[in-house]
C-alpha atoms as a PDB file:
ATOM      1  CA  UNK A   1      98.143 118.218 101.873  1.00  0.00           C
ATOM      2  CA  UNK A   2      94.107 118.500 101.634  1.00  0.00           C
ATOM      3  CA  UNK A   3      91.166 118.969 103.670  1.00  0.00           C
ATOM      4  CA  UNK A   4      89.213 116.556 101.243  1.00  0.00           C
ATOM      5  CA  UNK A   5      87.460 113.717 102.257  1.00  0.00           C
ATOM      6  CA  UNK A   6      86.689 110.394 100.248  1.00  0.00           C
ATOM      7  CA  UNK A   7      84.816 107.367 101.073  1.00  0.00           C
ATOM      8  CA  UNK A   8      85.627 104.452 100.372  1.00  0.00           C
ATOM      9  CA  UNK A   9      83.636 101.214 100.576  1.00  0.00           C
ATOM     10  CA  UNK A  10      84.820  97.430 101.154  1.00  0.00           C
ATOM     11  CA  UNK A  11      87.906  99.274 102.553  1.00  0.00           C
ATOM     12  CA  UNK A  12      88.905  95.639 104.605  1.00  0.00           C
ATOM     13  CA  UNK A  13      91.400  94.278 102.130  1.00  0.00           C
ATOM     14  CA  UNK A  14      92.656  94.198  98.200  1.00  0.00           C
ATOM     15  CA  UNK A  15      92.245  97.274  96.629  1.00  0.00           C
ATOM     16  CA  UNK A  16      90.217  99.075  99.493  1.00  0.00           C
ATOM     17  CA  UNK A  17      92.688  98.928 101.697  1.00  0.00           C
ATOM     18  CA  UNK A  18      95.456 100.156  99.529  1.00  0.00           C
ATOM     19  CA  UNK A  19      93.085 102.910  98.555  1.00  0.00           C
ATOM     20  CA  UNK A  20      92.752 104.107 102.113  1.00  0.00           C
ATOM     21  CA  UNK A  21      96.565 104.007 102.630  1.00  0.00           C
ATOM     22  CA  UNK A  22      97.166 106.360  99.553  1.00  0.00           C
ATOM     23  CA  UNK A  23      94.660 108.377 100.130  1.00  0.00           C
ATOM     24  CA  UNK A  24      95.567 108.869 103.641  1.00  0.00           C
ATOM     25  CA  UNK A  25      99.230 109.573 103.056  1.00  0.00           C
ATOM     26  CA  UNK A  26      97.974 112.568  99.991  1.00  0.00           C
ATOM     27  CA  UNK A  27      96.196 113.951 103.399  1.00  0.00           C
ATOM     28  CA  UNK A  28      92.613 113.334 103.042  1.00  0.00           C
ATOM     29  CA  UNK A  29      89.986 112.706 105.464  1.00  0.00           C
ATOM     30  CA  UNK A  30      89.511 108.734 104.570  1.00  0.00           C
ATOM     31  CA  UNK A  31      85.625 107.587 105.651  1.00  0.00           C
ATOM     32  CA  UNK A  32      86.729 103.888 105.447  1.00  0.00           C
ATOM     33  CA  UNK A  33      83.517 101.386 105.133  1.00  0.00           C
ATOM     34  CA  UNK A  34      83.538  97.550 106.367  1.00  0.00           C
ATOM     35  CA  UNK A  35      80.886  95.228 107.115  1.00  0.00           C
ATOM     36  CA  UNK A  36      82.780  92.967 110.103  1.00  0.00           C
ATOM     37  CA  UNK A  37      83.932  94.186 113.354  1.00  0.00           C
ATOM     38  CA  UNK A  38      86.826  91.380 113.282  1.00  0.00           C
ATOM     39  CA  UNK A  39      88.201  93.445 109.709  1.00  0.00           C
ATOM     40  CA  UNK A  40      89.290  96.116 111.994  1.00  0.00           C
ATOM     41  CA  UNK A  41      93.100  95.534 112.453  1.00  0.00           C
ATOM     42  CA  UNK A  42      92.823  94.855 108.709  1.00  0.00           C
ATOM     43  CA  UNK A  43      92.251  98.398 108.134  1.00  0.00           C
ATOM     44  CA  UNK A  44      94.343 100.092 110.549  1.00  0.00           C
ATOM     45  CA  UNK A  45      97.829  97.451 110.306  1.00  0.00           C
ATOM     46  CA  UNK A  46     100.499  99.432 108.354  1.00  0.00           C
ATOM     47  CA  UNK A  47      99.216 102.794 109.036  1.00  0.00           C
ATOM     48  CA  UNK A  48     101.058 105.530 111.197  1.00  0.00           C
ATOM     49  CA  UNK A  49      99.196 107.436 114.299  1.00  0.00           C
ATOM     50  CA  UNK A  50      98.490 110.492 112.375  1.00  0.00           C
ATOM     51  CA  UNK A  51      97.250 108.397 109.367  1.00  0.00           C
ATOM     52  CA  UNK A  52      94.415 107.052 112.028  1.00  0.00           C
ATOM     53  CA  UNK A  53      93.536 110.235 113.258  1.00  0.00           C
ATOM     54  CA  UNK A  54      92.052 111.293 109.335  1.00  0.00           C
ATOM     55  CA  UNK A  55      90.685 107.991 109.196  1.00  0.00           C
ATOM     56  CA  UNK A  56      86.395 107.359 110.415  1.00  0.00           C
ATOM     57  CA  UNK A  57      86.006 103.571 110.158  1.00  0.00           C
ATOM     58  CA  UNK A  58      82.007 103.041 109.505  1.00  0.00           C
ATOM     59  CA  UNK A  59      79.885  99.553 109.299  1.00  0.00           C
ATOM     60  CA  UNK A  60      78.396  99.081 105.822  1.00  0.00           C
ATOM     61  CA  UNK A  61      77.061  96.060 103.994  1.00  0.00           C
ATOM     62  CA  UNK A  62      75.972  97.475 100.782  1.00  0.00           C
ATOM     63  CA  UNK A  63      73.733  94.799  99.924  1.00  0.00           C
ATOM     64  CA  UNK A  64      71.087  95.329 102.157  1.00  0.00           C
ATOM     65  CA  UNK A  65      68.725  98.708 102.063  1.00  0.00           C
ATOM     66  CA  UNK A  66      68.628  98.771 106.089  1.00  0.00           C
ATOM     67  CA  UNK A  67      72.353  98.777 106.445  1.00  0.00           C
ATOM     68  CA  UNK A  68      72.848 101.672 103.647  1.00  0.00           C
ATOM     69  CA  UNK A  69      70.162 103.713 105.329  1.00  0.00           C
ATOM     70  CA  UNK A  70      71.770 103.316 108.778  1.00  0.00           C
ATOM     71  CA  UNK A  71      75.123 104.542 107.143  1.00  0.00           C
ATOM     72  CA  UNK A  72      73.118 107.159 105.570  1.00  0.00           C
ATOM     73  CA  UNK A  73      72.060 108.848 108.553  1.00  0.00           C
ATOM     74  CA  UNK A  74      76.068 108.286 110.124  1.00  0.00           C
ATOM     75  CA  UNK A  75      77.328 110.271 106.785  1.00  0.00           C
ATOM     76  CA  UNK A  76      75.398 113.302 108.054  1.00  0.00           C
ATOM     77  CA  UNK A  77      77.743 114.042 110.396  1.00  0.00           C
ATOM     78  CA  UNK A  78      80.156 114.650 107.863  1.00  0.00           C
ATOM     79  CA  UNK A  79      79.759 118.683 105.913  1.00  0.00           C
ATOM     80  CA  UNK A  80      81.208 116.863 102.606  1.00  0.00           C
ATOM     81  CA  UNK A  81      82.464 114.031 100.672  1.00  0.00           C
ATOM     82  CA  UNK A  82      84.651 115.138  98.131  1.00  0.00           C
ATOM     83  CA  UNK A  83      85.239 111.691  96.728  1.00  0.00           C
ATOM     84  CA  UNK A  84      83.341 108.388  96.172  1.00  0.00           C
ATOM     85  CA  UNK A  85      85.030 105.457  95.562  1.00  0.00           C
ATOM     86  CA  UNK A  86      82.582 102.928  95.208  1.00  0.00           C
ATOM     87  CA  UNK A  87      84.538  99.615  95.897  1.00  0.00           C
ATOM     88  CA  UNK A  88      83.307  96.998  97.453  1.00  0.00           C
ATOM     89  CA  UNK A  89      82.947  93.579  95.366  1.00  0.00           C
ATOM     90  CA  UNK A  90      83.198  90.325  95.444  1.00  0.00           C
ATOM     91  CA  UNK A  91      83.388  87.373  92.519  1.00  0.00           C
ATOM     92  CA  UNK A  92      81.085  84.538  91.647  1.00  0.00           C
ATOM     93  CA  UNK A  93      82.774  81.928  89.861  1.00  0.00           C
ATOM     94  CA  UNK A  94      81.241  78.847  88.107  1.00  0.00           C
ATOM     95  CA  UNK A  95      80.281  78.073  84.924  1.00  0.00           C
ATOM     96  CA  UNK A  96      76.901  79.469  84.110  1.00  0.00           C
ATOM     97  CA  UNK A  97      74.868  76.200  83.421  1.00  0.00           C
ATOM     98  CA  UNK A  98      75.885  75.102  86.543  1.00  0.00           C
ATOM     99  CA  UNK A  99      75.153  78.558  88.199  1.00  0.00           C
ATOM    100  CA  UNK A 100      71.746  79.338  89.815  1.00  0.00           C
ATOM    101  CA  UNK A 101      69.607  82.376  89.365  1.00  0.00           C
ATOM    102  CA  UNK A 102      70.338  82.949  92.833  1.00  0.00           C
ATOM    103  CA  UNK A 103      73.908  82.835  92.957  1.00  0.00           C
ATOM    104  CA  UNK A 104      73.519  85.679  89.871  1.00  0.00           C
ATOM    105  CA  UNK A 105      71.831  87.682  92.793  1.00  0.00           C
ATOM    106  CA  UNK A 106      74.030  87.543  95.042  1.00  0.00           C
ATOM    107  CA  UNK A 107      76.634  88.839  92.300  1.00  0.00           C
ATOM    108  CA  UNK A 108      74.625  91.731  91.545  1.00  0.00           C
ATOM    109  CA  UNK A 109      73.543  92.875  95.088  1.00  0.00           C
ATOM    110  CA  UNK A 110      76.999  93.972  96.071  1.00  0.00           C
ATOM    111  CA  UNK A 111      78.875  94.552  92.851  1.00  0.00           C
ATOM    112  CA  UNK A 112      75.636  96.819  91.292  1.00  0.00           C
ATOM    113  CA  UNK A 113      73.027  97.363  93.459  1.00  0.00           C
ATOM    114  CA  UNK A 114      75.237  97.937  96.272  1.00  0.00           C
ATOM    115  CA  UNK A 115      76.887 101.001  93.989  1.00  0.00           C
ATOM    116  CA  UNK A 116      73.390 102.137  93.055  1.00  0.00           C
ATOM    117  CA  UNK A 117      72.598 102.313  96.692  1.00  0.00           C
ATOM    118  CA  UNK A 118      76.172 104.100  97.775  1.00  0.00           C
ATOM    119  CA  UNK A 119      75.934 106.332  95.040  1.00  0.00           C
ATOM    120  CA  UNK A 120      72.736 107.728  95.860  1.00  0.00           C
ATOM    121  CA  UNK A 121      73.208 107.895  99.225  1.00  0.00           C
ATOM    122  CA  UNK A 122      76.130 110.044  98.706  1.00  0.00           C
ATOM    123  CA  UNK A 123      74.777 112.502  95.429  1.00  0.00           C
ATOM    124  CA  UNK A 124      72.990 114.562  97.443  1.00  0.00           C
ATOM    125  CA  UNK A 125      75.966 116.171  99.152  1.00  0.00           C
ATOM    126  CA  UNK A 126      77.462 116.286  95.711  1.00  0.00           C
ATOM    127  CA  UNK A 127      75.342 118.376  94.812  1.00  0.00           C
ATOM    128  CA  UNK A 128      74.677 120.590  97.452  1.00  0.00           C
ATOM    129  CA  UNK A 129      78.730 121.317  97.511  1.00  0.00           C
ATOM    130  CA  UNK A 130      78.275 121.735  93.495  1.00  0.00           C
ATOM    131  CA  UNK A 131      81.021 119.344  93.102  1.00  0.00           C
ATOM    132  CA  UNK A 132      82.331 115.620  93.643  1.00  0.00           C
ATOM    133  CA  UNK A 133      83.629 112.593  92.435  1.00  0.00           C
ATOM    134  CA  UNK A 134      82.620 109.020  91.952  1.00  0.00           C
ATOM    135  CA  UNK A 135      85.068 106.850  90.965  1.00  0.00           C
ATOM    136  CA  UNK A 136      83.615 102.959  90.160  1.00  0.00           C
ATOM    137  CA  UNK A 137      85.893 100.242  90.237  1.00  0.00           C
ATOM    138  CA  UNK A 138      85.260  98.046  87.485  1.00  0.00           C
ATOM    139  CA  UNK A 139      87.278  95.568  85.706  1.00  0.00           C
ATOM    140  CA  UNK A 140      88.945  94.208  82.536  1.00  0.00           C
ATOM    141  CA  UNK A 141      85.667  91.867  83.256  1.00  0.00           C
ATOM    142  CA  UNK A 142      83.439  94.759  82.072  1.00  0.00           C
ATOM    143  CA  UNK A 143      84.837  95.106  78.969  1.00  0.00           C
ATOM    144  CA  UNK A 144      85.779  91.258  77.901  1.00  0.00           C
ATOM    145  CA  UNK A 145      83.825  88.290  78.859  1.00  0.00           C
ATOM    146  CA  UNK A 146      85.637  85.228  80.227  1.00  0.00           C
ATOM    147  CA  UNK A 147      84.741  81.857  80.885  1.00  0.00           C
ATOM    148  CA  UNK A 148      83.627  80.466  84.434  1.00  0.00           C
ATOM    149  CA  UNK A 149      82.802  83.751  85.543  1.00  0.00           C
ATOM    150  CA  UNK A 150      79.437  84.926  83.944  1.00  0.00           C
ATOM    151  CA  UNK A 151      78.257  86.525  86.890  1.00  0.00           C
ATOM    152  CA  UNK A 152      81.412  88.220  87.455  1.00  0.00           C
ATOM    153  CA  UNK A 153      81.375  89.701  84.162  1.00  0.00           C
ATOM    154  CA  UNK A 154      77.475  90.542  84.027  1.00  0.00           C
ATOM    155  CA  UNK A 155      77.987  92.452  86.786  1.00  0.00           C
ATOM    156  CA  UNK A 156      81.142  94.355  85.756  1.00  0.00           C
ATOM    157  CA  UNK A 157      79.115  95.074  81.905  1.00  0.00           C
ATOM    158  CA  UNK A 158      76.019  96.830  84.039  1.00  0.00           C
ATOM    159  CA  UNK A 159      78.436  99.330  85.924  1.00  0.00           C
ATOM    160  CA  UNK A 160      79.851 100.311  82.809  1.00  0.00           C
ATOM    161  CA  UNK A 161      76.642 101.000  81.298  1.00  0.00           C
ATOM    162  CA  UNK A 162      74.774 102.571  84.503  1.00  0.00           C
ATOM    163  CA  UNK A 163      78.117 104.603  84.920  1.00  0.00           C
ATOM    164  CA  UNK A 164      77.909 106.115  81.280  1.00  0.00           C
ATOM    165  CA  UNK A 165      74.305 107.238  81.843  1.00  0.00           C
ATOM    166  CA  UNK A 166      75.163 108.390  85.553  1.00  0.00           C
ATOM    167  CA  UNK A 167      77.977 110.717  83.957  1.00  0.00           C
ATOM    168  CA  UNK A 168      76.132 112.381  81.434  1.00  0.00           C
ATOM    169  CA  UNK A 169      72.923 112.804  84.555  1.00  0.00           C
ATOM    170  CA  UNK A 170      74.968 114.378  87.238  1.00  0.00           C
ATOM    171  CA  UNK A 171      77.698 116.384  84.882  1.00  0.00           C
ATOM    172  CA  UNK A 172      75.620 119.452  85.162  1.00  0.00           C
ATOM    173  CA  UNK A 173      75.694 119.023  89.395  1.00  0.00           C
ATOM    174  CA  UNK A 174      79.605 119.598  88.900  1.00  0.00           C
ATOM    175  CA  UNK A 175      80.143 115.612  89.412  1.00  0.00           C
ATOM    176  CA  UNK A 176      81.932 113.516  87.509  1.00  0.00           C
ATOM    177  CA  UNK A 177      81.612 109.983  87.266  1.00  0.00           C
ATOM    178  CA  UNK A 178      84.695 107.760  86.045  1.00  0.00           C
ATOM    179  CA  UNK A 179      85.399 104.111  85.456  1.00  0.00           C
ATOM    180  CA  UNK A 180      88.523 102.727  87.159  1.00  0.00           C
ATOM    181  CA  UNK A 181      88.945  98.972  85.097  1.00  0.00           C
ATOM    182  CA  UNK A 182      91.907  97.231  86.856  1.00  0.00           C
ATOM    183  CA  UNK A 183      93.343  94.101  84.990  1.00  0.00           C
ATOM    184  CA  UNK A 184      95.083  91.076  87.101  1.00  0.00           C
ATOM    185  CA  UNK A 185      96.479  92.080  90.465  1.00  0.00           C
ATOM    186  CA  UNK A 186      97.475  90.770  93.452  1.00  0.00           C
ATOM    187  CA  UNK A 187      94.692  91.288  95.617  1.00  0.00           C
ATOM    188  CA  UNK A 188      92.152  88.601  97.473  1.00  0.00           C
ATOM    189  CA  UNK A 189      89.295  88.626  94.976  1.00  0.00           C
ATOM    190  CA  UNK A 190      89.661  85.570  93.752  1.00  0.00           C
ATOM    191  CA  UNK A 191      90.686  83.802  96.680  1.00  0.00           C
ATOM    192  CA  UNK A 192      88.873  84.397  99.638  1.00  0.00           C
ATOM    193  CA  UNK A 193      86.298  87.314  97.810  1.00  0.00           C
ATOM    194  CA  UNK A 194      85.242  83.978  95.725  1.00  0.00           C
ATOM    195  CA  UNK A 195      82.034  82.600  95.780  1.00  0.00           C
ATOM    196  CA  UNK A 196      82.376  79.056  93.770  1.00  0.00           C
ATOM    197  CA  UNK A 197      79.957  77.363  92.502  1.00  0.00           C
ATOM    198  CA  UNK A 198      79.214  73.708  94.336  1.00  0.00           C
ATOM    199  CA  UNK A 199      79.848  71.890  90.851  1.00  0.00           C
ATOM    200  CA  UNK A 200      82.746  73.618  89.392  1.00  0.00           C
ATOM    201  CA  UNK A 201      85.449  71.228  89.115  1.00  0.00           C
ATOM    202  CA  UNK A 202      83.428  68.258  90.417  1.00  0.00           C
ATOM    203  CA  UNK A 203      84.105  65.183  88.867  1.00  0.00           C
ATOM    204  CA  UNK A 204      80.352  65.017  87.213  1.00  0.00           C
ATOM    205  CA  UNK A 205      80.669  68.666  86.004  1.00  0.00           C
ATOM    206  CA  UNK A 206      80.863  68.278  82.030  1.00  0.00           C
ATOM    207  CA  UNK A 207      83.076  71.526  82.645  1.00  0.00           C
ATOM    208  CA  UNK A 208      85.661  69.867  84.584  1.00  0.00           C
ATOM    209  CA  UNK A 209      88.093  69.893  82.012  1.00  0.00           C
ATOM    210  CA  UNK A 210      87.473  73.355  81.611  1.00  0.00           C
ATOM    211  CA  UNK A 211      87.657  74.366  85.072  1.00  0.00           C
ATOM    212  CA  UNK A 212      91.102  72.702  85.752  1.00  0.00           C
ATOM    213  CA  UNK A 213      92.622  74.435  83.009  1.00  0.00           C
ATOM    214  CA  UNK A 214      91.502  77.706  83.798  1.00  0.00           C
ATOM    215  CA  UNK A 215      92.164  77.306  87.387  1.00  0.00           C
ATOM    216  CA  UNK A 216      95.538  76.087  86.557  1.00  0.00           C
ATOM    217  CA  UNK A 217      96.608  79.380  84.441  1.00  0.00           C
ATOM    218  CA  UNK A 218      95.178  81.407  87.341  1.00  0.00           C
ATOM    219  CA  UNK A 219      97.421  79.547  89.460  1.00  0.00           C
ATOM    220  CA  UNK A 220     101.114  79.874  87.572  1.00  0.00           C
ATOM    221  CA  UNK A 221      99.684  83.532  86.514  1.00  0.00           C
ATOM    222  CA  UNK A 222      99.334  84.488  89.713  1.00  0.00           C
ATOM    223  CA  UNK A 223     103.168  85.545  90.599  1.00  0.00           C
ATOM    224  CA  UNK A 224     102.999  88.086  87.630  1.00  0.00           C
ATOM    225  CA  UNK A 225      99.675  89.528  88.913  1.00  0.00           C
ATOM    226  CA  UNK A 226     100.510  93.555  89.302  1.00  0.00           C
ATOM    227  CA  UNK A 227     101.018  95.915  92.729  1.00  0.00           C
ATOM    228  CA  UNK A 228      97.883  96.885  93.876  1.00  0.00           C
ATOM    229  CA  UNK A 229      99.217 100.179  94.756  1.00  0.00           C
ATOM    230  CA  UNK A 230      99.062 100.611  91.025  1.00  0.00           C
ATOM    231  CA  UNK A 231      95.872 100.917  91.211  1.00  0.00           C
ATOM    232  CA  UNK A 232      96.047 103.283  94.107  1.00  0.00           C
ATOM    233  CA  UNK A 233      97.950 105.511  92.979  1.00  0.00           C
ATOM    234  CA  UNK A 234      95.678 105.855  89.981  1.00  0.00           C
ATOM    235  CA  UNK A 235      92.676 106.327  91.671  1.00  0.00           C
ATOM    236  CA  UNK A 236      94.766 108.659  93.563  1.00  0.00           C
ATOM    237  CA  UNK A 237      95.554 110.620  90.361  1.00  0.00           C
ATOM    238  CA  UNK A 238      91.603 110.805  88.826  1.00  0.00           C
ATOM    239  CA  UNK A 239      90.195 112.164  92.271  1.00  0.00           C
ATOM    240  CA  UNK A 240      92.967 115.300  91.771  1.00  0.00           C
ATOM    241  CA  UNK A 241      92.871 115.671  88.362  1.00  0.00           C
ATOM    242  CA  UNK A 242      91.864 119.453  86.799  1.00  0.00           C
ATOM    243  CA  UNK A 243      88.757 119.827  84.538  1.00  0.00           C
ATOM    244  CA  UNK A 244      86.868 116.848  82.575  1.00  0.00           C
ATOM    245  CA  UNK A 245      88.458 113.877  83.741  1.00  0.00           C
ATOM    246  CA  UNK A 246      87.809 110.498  80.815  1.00  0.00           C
ATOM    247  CA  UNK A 247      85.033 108.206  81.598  1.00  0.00           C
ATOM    248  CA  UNK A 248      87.622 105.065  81.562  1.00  0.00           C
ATOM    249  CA  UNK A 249      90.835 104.502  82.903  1.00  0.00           C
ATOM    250  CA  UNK A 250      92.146 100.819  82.291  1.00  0.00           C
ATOM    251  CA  UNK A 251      95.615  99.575  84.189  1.00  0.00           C
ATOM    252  CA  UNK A 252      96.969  96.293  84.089  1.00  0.00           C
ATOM    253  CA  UNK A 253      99.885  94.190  82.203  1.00  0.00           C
ATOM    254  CA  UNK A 254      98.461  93.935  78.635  1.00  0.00           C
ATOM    255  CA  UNK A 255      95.123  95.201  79.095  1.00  0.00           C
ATOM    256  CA  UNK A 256      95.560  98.047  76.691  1.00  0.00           C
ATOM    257  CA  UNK A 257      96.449  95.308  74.240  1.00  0.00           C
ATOM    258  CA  UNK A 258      94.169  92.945  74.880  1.00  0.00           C
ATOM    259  CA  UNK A 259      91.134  95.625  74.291  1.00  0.00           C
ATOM    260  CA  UNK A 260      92.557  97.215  71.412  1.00  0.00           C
ATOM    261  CA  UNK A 261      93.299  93.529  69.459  1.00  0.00           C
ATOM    262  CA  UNK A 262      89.284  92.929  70.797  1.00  0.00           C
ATOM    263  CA  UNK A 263      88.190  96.351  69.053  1.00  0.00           C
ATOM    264  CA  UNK A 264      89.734  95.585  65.860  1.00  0.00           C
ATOM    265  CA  UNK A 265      89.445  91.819  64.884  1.00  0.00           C
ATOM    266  CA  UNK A 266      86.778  90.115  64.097  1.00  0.00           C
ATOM    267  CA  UNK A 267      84.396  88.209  66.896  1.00  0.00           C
ATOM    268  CA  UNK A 268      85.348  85.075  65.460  1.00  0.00           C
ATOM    269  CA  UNK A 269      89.058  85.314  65.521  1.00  0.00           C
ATOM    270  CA  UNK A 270      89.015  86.970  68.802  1.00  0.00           C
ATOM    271  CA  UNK A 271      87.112  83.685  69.833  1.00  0.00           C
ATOM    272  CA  UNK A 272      89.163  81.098  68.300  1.00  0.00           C
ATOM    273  CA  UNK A 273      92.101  82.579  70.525  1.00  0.00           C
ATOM    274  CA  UNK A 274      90.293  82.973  73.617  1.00  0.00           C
ATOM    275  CA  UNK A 275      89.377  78.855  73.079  1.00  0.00           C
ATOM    276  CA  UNK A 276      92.819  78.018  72.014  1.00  0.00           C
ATOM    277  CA  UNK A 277      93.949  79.157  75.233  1.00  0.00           C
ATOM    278  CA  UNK A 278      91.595  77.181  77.203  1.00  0.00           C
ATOM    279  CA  UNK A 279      92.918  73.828  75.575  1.00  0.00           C
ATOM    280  CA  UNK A 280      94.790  71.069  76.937  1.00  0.00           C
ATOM    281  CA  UNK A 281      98.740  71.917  77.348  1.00  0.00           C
END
């Protein structure tokens, strides 16, 4: 058991919520963010009596400033956050001529900005304590770029880089900051946390073809999509690990594959198979 505490934002479903299960049943204090009164229930179904008692449920929408600085001033009730697990997201899909500059805005004020805003709400405990860490959830997305989901992906590429520079700024603070980059799993990102473009799959979208194909993978992929509690466990893992934990930790069926065949062909190949994939069965 511990007397640590983590927070963890977009804690309402997918991987958020199976982070605050594991991390409640390892014993830690679980500061559990949401943005809707009705997600609730969502939170607190499946957990025991005692597992409620360590958890402090807290309204956040981390893409707006007023609602971070509100939770700011609630997270000074608190003498230390051990752990930051900076979760929330969300996934525009669409292909990107179709896509407005607006829609790319939307992408980035949760999945980036709303980090950037978490994150430095939280770094000054940190580093009064002298210690801490932030884990980012990332993706496969922020290492490979896939079609009809641009935004998606942009987003996912700037965490990775503002992470790196974020690790090597805070190491001397006693913080460490690590990349958590999940591949497919069963969670509700790309189902109800999916923001679709109006023309994407429309009959005058010159990516229709496209679209239906892709969609039509996602759907008969679906069924081999991994646990989530995969992932939990993980994240479970880098928060107690001893010394320098790595920057990246990638989990997912194939991933390590896929990334390593990416490293080592050329672009060109690695394109041609990527497109061959998106053909007509």
């Amino acid at each position: 058991m511990t007397n640590k505490t983590v927070l963890i934002t977009g804690a309402s479903g997918g991987f958020g919520k199976t982070f605050t299960k594991v991390f409640l049943q390892a014993g830690y204090h679980v500061i559990a963010t949401i943005r809707q009164e009705n997600k609730i229930q969502e939170v607190l179904s499946g957990l025991s009596e005692q597992d409620r008692t360590n958890l402090t449920l807290l309204f956040l929408d981390v893409s707006h400033d007023q609602s971070v600085a509100q939770f700011q001033t609630a997270l000074n009730a608190f003498q230390r956050i051990d752990v930051l697990i900076n979760n929330a997201g969300f996934a525009v899909a669409g292909f990107a001529e179709e896509l407005t500059v607006e829609e790319y805005k939307l992408q980035f004020e949760t999945n980036f900005f709303g980090v950037i805003r978490v994150t430095n709400a939280v770094l000054p405990f940190m580093r009064k304590q002298g210690s801490g860490r932030i884990i980012n959830i990332s993706s496969i997305s922020g290492l490979v770029g896939f079609p009809a989901l641009s935004p998606y992906v942009s987003s996912k590429y700037a965490l990775e880089g503002y992470s790196e520079s974020l690790r090597l700024e805070v190491k001397d603070f006693g913080i460490d900051v690590v990349l958590l980059e999940p591949g497919s799993f069963q969670t509700n990102i790309w189902t109800s946390g999916t923001h679709l473009s109006q023309n994407a799959g429309s009959d005058i979208s010159p990516y229709k073809s496209m679209f239906t194909t892709i969609n039509n993978r996602m759907l008969a992929e679906r069924s081999s999509y991994g646990d989530p509690s995969e992932v939990g466990f993980l994240a479970l893992k880098i928060a107690e690990a001893k010394g320098n934990p790595s920057l990246r930790y990638t989990v997912g069926k194939g991933v390590t594959f896929m990334l390593t065949l990416k490293r080592l062909i050329p672009w060109k190949t690695w394109e041609r198979m990527v497109l061959k994939q998106l053909q007509k069965p």
